[in-house]
Every structure is written in structure tokens, then in C-alpha cells.
C-alpha atoms as a PDB file:
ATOM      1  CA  UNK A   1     -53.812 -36.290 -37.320  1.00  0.00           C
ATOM      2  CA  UNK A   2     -53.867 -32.645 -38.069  1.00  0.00           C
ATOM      3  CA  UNK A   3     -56.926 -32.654 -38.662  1.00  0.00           C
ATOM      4  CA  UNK A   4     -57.989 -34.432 -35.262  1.00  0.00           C
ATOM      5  CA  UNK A   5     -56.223 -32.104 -33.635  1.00  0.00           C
ATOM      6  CA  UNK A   6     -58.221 -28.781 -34.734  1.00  0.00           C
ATOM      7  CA  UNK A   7     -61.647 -31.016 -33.573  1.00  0.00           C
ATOM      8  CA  UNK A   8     -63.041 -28.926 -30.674  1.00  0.00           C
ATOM      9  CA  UNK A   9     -63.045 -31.016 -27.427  1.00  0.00           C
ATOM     10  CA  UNK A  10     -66.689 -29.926 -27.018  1.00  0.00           C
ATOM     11  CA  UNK A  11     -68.097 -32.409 -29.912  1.00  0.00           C
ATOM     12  CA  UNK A  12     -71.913 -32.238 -29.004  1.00  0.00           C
ATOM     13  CA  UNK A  13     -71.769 -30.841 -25.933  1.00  0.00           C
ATOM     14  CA  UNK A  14     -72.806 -27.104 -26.722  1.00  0.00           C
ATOM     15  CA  UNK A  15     -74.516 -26.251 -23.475  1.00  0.00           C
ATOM     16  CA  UNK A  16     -71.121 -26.923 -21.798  1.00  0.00           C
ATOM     17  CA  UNK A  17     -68.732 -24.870 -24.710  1.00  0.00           C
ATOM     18  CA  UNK A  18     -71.321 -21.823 -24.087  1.00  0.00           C
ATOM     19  CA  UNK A  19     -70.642 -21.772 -20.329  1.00  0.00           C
ATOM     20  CA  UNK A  20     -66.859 -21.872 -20.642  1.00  0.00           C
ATOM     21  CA  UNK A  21     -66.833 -19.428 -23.300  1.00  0.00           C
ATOM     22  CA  UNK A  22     -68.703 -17.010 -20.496  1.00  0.00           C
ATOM     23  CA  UNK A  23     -66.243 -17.913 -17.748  1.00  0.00           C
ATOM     24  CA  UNK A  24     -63.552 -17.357 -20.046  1.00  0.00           C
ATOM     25  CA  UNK A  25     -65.496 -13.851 -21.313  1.00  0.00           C
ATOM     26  CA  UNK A  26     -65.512 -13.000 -17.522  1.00  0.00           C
ATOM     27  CA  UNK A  27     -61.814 -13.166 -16.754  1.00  0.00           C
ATOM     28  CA  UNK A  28     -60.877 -11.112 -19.680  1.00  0.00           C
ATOM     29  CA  UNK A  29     -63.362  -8.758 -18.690  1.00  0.00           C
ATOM     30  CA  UNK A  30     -62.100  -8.181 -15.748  1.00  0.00           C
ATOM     31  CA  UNK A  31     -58.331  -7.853 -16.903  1.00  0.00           C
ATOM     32  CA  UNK A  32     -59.804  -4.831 -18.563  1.00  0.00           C
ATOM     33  CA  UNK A  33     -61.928  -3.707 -15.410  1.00  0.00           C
ATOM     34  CA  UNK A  34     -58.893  -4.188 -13.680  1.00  0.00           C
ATOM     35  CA  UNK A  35     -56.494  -2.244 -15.854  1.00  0.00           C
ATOM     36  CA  UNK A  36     -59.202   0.975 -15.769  1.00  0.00           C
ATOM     37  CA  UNK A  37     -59.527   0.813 -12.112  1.00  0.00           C
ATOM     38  CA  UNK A  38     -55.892   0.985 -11.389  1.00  0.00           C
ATOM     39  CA  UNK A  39     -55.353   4.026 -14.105  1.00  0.00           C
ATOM     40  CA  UNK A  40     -58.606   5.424 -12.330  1.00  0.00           C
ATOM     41  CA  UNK A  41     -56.927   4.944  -8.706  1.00  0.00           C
ATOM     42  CA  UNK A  42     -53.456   6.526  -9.734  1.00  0.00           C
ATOM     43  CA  UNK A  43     -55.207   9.067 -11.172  1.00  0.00           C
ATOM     44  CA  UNK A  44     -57.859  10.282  -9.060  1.00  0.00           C
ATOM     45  CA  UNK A  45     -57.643   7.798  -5.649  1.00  0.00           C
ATOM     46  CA  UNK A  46     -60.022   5.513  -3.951  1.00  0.00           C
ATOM     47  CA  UNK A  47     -62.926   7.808  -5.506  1.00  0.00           C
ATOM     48  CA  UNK A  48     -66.659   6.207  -6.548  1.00  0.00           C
ATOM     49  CA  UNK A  49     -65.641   5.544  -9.997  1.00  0.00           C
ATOM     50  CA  UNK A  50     -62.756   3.090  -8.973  1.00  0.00           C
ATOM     51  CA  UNK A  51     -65.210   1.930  -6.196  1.00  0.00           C
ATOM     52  CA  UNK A  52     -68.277   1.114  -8.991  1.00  0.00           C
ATOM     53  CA  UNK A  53     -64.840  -0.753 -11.219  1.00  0.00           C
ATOM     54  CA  UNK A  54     -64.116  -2.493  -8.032  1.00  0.00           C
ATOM     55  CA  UNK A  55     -67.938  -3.967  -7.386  1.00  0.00           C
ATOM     56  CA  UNK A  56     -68.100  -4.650 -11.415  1.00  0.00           C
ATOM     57  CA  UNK A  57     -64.967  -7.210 -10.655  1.00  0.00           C
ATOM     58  CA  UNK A  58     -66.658  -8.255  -7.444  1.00  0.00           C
ATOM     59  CA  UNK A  59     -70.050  -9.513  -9.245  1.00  0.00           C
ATOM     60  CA  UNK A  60     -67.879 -10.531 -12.331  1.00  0.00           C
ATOM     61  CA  UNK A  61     -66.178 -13.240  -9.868  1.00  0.00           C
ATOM     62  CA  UNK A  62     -69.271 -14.149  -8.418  1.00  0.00           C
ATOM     63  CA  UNK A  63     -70.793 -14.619 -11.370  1.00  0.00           C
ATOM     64  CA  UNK A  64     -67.906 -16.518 -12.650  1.00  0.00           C
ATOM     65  CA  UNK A  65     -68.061 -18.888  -9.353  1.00  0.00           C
ATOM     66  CA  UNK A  66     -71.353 -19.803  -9.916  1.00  0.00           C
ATOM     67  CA  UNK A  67     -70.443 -20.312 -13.676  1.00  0.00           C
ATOM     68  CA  UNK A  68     -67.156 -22.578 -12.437  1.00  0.00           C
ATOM     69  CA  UNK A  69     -69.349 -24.942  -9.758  1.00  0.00           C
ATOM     70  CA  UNK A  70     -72.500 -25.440 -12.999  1.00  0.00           C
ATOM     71  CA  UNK A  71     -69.360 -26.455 -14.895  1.00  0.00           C
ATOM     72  CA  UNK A  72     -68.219 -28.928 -12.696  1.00  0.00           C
ATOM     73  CA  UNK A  73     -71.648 -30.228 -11.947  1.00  0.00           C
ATOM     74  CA  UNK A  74     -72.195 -30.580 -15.602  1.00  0.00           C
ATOM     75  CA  UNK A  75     -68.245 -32.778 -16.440  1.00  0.00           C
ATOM     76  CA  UNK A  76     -69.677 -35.003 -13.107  1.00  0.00           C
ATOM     77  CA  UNK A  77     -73.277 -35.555 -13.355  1.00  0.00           C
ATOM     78  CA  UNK A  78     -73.793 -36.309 -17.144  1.00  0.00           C
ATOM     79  CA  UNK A  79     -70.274 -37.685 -17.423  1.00  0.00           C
ATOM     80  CA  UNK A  80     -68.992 -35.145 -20.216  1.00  0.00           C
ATOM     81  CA  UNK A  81     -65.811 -34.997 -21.841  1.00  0.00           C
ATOM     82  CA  UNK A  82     -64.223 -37.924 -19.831  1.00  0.00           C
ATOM     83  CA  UNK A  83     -61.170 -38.616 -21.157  1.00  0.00           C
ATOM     84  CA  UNK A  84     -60.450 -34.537 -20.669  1.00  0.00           C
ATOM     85  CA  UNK A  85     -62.579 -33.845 -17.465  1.00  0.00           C
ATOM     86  CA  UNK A  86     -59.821 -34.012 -14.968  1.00  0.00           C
ATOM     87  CA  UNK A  87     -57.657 -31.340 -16.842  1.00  0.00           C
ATOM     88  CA  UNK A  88     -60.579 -29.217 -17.683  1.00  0.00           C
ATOM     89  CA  UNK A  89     -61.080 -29.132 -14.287  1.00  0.00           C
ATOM     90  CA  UNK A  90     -57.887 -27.976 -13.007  1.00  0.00           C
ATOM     91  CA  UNK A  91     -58.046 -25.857 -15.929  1.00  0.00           C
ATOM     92  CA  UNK A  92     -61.259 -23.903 -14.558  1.00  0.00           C
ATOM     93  CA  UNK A  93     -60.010 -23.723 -11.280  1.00  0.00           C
ATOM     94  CA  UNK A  94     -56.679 -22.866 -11.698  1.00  0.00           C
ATOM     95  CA  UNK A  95     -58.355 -20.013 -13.874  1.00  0.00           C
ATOM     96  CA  UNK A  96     -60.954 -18.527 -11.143  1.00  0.00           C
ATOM     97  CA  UNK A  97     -57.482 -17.600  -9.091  1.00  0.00           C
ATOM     98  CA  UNK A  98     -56.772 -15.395 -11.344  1.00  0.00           C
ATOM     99  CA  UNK A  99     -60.537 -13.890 -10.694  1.00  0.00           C
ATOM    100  CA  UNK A 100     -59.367 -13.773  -7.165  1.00  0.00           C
ATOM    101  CA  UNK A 101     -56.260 -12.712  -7.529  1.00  0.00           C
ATOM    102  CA  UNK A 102     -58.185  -9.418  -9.509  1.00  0.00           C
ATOM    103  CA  UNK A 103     -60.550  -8.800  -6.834  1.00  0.00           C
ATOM    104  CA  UNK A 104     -58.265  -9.387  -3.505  1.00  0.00           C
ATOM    105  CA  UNK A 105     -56.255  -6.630  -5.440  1.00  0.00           C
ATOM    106  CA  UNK A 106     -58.846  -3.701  -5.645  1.00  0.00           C
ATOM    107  CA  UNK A 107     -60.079  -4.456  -2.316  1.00  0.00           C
ATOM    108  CA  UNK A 108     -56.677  -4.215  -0.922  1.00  0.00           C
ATOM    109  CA  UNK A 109     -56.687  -0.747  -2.354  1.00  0.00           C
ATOM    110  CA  UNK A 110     -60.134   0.070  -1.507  1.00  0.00           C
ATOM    111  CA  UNK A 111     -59.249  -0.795   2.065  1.00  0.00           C
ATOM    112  CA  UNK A 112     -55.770   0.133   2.299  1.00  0.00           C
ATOM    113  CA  UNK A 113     -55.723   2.821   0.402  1.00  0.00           C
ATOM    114  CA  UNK A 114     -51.816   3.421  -0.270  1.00  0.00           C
ATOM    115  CA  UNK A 115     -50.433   6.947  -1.045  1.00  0.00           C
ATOM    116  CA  UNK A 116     -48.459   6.042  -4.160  1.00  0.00           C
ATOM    117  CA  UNK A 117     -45.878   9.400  -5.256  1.00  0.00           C
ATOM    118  CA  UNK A 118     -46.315  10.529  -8.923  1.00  0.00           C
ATOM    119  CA  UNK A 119     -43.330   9.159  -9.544  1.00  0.00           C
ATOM    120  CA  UNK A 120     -43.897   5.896  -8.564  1.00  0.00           C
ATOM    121  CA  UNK A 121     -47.306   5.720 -11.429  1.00  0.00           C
ATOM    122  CA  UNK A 122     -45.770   5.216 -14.657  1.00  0.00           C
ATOM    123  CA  UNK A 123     -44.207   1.714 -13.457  1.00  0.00           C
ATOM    124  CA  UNK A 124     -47.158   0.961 -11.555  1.00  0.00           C
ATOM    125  CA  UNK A 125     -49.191   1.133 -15.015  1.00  0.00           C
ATOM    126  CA  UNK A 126     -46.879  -0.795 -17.119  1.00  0.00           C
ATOM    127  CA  UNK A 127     -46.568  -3.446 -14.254  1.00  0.00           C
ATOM    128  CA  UNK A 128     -50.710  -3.359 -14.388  1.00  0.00           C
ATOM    129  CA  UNK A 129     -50.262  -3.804 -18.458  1.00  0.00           C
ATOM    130  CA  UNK A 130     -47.987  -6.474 -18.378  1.00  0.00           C
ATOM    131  CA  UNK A 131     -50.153  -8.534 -16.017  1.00  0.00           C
ATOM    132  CA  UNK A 132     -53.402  -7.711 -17.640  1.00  0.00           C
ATOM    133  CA  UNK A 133     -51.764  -8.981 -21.051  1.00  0.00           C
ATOM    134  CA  UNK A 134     -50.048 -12.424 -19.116  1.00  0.00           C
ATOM    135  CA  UNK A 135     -53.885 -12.797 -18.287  1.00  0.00           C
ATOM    136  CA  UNK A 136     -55.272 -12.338 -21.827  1.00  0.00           C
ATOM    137  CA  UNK A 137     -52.743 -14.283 -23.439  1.00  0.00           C
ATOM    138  CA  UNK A 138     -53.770 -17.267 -20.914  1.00  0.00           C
ATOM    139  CA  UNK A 139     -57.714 -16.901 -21.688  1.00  0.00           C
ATOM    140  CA  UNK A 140     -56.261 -16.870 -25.999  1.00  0.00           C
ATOM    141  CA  UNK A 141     -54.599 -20.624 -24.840  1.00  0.00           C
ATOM    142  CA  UNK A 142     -57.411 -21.587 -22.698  1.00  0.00           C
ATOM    143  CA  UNK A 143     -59.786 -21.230 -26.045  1.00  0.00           C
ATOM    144  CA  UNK A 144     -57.309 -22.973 -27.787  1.00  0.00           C
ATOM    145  CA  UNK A 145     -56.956 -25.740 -26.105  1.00  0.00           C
ATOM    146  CA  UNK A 146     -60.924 -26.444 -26.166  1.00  0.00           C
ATOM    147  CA  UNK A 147     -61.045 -25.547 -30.086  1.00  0.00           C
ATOM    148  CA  UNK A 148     -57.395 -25.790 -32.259  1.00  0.00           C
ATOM    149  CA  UNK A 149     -54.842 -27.064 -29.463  1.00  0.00           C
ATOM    150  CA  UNK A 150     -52.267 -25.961 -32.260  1.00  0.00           C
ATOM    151  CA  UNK A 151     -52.668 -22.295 -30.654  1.00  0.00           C
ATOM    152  CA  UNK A 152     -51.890 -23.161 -27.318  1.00  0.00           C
ATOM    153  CA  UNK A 153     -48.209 -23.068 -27.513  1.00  0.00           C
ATOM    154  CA  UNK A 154     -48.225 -19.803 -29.515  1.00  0.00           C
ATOM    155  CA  UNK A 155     -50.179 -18.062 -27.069  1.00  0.00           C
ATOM    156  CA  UNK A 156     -48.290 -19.906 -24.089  1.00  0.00           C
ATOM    157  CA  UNK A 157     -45.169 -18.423 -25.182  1.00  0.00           C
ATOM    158  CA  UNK A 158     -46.852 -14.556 -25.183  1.00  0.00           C
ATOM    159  CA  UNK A 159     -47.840 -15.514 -21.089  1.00  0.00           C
ATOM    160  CA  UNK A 160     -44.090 -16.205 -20.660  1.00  0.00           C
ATOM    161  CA  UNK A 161     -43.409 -13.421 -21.789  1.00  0.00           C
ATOM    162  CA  UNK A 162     -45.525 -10.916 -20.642  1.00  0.00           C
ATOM    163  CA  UNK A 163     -44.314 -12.362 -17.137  1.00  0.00           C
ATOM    164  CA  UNK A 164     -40.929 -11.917 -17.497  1.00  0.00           C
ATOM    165  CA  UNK A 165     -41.633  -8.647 -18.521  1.00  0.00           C
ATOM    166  CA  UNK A 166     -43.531  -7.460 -15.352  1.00  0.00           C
ATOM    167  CA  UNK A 167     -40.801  -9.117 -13.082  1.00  0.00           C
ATOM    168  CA  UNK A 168     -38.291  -7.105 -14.635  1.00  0.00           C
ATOM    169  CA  UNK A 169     -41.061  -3.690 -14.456  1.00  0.00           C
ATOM    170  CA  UNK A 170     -41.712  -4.868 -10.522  1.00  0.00           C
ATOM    171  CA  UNK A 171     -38.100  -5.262  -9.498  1.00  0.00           C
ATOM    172  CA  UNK A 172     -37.459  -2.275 -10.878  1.00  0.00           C
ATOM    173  CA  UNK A 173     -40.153  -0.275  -9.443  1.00  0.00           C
ATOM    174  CA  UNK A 174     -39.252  -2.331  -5.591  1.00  0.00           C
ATOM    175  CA  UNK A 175     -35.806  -1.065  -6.194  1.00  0.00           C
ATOM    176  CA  UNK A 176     -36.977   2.269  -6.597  1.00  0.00           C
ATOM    177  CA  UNK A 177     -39.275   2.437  -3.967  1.00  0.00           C
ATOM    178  CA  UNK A 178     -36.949   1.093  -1.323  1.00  0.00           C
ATOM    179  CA  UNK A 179     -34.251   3.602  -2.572  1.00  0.00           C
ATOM    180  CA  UNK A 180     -36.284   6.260  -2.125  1.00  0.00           C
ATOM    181  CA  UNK A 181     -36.238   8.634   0.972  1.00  0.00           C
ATOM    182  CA  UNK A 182     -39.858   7.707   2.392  1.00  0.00           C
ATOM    183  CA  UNK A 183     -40.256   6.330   5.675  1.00  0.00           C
ATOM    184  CA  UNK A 184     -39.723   2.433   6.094  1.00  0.00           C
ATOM    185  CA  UNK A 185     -43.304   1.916   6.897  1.00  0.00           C
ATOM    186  CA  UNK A 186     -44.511   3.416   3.448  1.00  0.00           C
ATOM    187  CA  UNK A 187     -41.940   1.593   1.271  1.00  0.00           C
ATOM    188  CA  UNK A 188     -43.233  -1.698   2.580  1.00  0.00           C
ATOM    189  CA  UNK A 189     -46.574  -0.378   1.981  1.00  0.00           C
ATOM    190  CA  UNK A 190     -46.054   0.331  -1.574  1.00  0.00           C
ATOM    191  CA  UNK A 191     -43.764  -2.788  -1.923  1.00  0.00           C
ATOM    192  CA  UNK A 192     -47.109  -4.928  -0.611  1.00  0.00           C
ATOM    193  CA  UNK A 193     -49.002  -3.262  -3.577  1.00  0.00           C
ATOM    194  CA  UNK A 194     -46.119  -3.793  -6.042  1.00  0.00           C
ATOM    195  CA  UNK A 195     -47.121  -7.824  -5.075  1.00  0.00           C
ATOM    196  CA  UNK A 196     -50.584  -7.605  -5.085  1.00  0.00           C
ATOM    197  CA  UNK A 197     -50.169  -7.133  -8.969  1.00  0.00           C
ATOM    198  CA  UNK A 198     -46.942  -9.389  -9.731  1.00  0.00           C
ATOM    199  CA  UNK A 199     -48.983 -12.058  -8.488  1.00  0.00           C
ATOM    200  CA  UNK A 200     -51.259 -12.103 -11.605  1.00  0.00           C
ATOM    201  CA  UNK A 201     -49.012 -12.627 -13.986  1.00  0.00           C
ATOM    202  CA  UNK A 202     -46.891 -15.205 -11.835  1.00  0.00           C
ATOM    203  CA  UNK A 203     -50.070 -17.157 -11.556  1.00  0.00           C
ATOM    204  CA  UNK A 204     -50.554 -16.735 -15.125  1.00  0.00           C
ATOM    205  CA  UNK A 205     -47.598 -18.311 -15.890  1.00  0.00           C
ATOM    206  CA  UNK A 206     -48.139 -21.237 -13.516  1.00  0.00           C
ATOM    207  CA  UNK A 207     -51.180 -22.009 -15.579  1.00  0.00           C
ATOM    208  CA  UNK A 208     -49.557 -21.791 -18.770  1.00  0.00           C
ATOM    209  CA  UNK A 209     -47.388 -23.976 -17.544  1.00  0.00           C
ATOM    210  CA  UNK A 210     -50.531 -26.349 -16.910  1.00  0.00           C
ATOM    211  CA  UNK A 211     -52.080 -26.220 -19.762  1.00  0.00           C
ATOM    212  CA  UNK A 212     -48.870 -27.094 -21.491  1.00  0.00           C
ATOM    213  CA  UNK A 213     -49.215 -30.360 -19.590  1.00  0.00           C
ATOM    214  CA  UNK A 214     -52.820 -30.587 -20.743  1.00  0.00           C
ATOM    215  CA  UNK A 215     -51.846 -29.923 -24.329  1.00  0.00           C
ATOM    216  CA  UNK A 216     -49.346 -32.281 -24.581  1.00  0.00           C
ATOM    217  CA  UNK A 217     -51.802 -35.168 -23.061  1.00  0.00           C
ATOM    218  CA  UNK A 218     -54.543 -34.727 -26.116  1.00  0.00           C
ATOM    219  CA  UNK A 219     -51.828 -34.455 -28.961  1.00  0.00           C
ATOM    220  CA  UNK A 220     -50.262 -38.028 -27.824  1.00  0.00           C
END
């Protein structure tokens, strides 16, 4: 049985392994675009180095969409993986949020561009690191699941926490904000931005929880 259960789920099915291995390769990519374009915005502001991160994470998610709907295609038309094609679907999808999620980020910067005080940046990179690392600790499951399901949980646990840890960095840094002497208007601006990154690792975590589901399904 242990043995069965370090099988990938691929078996002959290369083409298919190769093109989730990219997707996957994409998303962590852009957890690291992402992490340098929020250091780079802190740092210097909506300049044209966080603009060129920002269209890097844009073509990464297109690139990644296409790469999601030849996946599909693929588990439909040829009828791969069938006993698993359901939850490798929800799997993928679930996954491109988190592409989403990346980009609808830096574009709300881009657009928005909020003044965030000095004070304010230390928290706002730590909440970026925590998310960024909920994100890579997902993609570490998501290749476990397809190659040595016995990793999933291990890596699982690291999402969990790596999202507990931002909501205790984002509360923090709300609190602060909002007992701060700016003007109304500007704390709920900042607040907003404090979101646009807590959402990462929250969705992180609801795909952990997922793929915990998943796991448990091929080990019975």
C-alpha cells in the first residue's frame, strides 16, 4: 500500500504531468514576482520597475489560463486520469485564483496608488511574506498530491500556518492603521490594501483545505 501510494497519478500520461508542472511553475513564480513588486512599491512607488513586475504577473496569468483550459481539454477529450479528473480539476481551478488574486492586487496598486506611511511598511512586508509562503507551501502539496500524496499533509500543515500567521500580521497592522491619526478616508484606503493581500493566503488555506479532501479520496 505504501508503495501504491508514492505511484505518481500521471502513469503514462507525460504530456499532461509537463503542463501541470508549468502551471504549477507559474504560480510560484509569481509569488516571487509578487513579493519583489510590493518591496519595489514600498520602496520606491508606482515607478516602471514595479509597473514591468506588474505586466510579468499579468502575462504569467495569461499564460497560466491558457495552460489551465489545454489542461482541461486534455482530462475531457482523451479521457485521462478518470478516476482523479474531477478533483484535479477543482484542483487547477481553485489554483488559477490564486493567479488572480496576485494580479487584481498589483493592479489595484497600479491604479490606486495608496500613500502607505513608513511606518506602516515593515508589516506590510511580513504580511506580503507570509502570503507568498501560504502560496508556496500550497504549490509543495499540489506536487505532492500528483507524485508522493504522503507530502501533502506535511506541506498542508505549513499553509495553515503561514495563514494564521498573516491574520495575526494583518490585524495587527488594521489595528494600527485605524489607530492612527490619518484622516478616515486614508485608513480605509490602506485597510482595502491590507485585504487585497490577506486574501492570498485565506484562499490558500481554502485550497489546502481541498486538497485535503482530495488526498484523503486516493489513500482510501
Amino acid at each position: 500500500m505504501e508503495l501504491t501510494r508514492k505511484i505518481s497519478i500521471f502513469g503514462r500520461t507525460r504530456a499532461l504531468e509537463g503542463e501541470i508542472d508549468d502551471f504549477l511553475d507559474k504560480l510560484s513564480q509569481c509569488s516571487l514576482l509578487f513579493k519583489i513588486a510590493i518591496k519595489v512599491y514600498l520602496k520606491e512607488g508606482c515607478t516602471d520597475d514595479f509597473e514591468s513586475r506588474l505586466q510579468d504577473v499579468n502575462k504569467m496569468e495569461s499564460d497560466a489560463d491558457r495552460l489551465r483550459r489545454t489542461i482541461e481539454t486534455k482530462l475531457y477529450a482523451q479521457t485521462l486520469i478518470p478516476d482523479s479528473r474531477g478533483d484535479v480539476l477543482g484542483l487547477i481551478e481553485n489554483l488559477d485564483r490564486l493567479l488572480n488574486l496576485y494580479e487584481g492586487a498589483l493592479w489595484a496598486f497600479f491604479i490606486e496608488k495608496p500613500d502607505i506611511p513608513e511606518i506602516f511598511h515593515n508589516d506590510f512586508e511580513t504580511l506580503t511574506d507570509m502570503a507568498t509562503q501560504s502560496v508556496d507551501s500550497l504549490v509543495l502539496a499540489a506536487r505532492g498530491f500528483f507524485r508522493n500524496i504522503e507530502t501533502v499533509n506535511d506541506h498542508n500543515h505549513k499553509v495553515m500556518f503561514f495563514e494564521k500567521e498573516a491574520d495575526k500580521v494583518s490585524t495587527k497592522l488594521k489595528q494600527a492603521i485605524f489607530g492612527s491619526d490619518l484622516e478616515l478616508s486614508r485608513r480605509t484606503h490602506l485597510r482595502n490594501f491590507v485585504e487585497h493581500i490577506d486574501n492570498i493566503p485565506d484562499w490558500a488555506e481554502d485550497v489546502a483545505d481541498r486538497l485535503a479532501i482530495y488526498t484523503i479520496k486516493r489513500t482510501i
